[in-house]
N, C-alpha and C. Protein backbone atom coordinates (compact mmCIF):
# COMPACT_ATOMS: atom_id res chain seq x y z
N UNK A 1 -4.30 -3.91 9.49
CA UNK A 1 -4.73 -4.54 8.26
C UNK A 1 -6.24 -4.72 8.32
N UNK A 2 -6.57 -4.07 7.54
CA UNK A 2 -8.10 -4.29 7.29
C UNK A 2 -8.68 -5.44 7.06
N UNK A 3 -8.44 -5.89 5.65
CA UNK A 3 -8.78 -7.60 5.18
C UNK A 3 -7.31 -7.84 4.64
N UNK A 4 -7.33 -9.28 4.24
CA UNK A 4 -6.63 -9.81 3.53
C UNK A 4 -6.44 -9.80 1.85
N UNK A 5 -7.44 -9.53 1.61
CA UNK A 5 -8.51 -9.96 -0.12
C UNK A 5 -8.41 -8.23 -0.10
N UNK A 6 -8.37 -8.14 -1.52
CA UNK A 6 -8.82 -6.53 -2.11
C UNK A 6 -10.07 -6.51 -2.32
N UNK A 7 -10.50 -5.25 -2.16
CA UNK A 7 -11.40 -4.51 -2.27
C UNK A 7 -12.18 -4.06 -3.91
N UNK A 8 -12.98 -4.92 -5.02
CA UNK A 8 -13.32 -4.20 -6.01
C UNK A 8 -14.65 -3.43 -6.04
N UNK A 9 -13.83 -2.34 -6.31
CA UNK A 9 -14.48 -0.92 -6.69
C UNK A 9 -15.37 -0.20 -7.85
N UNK A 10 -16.26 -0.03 -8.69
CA UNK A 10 -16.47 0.72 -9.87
C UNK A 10 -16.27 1.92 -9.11
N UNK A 11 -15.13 2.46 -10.10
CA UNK A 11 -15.18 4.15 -10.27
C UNK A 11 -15.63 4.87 -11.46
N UNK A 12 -15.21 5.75 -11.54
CA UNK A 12 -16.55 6.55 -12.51
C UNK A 12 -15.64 7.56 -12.90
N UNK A 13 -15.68 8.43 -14.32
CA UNK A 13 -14.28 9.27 -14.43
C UNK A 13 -14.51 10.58 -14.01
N UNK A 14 -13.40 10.71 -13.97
CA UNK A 14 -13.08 12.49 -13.62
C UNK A 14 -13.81 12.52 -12.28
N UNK A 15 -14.19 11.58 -11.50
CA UNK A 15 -14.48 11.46 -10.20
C UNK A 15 -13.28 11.42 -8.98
N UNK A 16 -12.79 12.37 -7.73
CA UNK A 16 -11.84 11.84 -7.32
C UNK A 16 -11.90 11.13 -5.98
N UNK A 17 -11.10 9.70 -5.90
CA UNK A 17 -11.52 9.11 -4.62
C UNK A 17 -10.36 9.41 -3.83
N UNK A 18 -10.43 9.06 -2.60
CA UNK A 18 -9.06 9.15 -1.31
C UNK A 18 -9.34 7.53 -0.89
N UNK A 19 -8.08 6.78 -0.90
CA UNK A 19 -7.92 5.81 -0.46
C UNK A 19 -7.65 5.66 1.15
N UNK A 20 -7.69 5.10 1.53
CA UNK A 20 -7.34 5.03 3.50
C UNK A 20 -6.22 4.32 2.98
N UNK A 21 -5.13 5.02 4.18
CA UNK A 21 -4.06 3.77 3.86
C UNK A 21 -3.61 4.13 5.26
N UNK A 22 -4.63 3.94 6.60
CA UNK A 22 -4.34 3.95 7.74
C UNK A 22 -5.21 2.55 7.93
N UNK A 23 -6.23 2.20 7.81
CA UNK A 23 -6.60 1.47 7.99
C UNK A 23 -8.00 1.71 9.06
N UNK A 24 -7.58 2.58 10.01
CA UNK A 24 -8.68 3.41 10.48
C UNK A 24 -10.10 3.82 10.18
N UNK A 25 -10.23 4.13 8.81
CA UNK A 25 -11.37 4.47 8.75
C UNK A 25 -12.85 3.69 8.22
N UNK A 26 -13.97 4.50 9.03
CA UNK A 26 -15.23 3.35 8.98
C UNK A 26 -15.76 2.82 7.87
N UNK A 27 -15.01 3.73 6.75
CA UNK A 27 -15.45 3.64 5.25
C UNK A 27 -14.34 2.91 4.66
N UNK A 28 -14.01 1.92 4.65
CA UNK A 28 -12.92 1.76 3.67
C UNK A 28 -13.71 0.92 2.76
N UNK A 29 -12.82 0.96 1.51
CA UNK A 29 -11.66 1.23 1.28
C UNK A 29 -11.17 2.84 1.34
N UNK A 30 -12.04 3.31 1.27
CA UNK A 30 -12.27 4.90 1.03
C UNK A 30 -11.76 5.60 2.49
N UNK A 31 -10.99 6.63 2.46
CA UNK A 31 -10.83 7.65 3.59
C UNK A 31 -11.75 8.32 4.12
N UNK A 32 -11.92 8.57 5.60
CA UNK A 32 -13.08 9.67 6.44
C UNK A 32 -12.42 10.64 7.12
N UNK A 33 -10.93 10.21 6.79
CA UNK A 33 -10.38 11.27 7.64
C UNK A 33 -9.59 10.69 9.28
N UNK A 34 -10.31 10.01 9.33
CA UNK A 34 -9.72 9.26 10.93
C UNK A 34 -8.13 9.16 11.05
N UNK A 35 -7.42 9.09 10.09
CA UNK A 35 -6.28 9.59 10.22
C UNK A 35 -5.52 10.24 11.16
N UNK A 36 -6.24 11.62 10.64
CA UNK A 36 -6.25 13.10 11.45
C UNK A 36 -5.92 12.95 13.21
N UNK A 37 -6.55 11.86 13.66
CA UNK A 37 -6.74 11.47 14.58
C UNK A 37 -5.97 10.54 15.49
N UNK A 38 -5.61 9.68 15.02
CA UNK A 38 -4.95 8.19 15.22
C UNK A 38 -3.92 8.08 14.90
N UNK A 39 -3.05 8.55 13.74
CA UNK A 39 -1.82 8.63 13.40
C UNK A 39 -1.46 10.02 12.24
N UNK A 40 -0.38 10.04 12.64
CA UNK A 40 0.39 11.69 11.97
C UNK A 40 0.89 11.16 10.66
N UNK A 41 1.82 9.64 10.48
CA UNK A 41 2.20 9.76 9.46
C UNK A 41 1.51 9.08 8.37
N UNK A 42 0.00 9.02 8.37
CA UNK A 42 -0.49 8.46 7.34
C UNK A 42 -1.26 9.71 6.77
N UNK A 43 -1.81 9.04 5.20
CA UNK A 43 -2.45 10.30 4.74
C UNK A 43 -3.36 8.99 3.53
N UNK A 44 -4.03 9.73 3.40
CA UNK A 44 -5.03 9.27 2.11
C UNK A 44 -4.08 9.17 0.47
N UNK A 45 -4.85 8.41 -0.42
CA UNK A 45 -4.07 8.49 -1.45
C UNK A 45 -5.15 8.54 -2.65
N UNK A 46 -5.18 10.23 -3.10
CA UNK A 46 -5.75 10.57 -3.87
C UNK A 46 -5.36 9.77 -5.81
N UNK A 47 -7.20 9.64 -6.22
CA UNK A 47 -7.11 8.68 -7.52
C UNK A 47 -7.87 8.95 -8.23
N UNK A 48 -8.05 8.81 -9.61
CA UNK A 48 -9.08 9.21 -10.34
C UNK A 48 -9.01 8.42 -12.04
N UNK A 49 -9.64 8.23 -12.82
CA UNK A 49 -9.31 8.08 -13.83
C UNK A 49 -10.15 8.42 -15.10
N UNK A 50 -9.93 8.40 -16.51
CA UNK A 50 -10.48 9.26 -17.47
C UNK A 50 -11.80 8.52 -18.18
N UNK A 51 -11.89 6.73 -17.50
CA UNK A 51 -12.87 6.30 -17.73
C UNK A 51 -13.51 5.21 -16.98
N UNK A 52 -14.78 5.06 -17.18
CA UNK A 52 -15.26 4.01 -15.68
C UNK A 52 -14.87 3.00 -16.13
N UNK A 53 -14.55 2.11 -14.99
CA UNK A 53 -13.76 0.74 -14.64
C UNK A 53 -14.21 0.30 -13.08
N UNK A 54 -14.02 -0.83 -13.31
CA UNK A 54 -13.71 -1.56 -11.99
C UNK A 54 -12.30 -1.49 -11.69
N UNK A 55 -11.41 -1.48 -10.17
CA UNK A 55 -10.26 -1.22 -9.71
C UNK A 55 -10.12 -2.60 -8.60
N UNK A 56 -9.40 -2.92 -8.60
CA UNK A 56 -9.13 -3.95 -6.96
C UNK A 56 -7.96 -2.97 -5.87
N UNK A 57 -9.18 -2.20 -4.66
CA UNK A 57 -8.12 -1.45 -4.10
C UNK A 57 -7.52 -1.98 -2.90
N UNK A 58 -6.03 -2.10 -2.73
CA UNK A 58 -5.56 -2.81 -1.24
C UNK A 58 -6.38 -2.49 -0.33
N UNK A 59 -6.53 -3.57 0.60
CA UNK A 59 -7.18 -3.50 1.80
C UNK A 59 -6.29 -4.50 3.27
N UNK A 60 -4.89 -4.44 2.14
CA UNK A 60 -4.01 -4.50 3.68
C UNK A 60 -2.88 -3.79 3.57
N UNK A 61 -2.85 -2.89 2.99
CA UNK A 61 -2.03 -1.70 3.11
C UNK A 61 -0.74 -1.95 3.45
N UNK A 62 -0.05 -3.26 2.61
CA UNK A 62 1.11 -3.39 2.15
C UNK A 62 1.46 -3.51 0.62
N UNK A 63 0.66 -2.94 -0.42
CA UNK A 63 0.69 -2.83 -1.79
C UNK A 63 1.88 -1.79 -1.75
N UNK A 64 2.50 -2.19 -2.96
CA UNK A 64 3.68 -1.23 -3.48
C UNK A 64 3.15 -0.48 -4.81
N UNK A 65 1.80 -0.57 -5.21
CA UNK A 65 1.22 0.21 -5.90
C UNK A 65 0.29 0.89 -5.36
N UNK A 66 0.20 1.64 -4.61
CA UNK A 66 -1.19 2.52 -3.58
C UNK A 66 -1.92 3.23 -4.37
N UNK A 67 -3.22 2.99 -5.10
CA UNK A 67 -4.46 2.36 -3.77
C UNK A 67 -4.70 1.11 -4.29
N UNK A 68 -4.24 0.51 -5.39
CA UNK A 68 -4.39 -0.78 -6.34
C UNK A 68 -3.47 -2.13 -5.77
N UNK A 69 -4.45 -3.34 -4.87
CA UNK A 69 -3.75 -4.41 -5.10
C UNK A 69 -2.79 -4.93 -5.80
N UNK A 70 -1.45 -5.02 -5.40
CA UNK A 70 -0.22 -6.30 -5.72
C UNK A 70 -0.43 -7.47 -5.98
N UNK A 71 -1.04 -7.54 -4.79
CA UNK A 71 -1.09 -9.47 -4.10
C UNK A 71 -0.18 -9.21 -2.99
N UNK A 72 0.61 -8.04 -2.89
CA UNK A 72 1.03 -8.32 -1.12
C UNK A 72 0.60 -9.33 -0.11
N UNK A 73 -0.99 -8.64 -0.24
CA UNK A 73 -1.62 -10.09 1.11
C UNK A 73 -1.26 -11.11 0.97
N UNK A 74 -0.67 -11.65 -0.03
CA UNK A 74 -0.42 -13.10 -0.18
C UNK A 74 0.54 -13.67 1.09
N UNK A 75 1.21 -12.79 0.80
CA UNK A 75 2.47 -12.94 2.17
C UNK A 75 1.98 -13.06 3.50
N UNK A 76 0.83 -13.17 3.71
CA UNK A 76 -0.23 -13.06 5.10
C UNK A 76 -1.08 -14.44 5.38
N UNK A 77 -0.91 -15.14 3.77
CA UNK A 77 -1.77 -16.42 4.08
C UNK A 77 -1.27 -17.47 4.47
């Protein structure tokens, strides 16, 4: 688990991001790939959308909506 609290983001459209949902990598919320490395069954979770916004992306990688905060963490406080 990375943090507890989500992560807000501006994205930008037709831009595409990779979410980390290993927790691994030096960039998060964003993927570097460290994955590749550290564990087999994780993978990034490709996102994009048709206009800029701000996003709140999990950053404890128990959301049941991936890459967008639940409130999962709540269950952690």
């Amino acid at each position: 688990m990375s943090s507890k609290q989500p992560y807000k983001l501006h994205i930008e459209p037709g831009v595409v991001y990779s979410w980390c949902s290993c927790g691994f990598s030096a960039t998060e919320p964003l993927c570097d790939g460290s994955h590749r490395t550290e564990t087999e069954n994780k993978r990034s979770v490709k996102f994009q959308s048709d206009n800029a916004k701000d996003v709140m992306l999990c950053m404890c990688k128990h959301t049941k909506n991936p890459p967008y905060c639940d409130g999962s963490h709540n269950q952690f406080e």
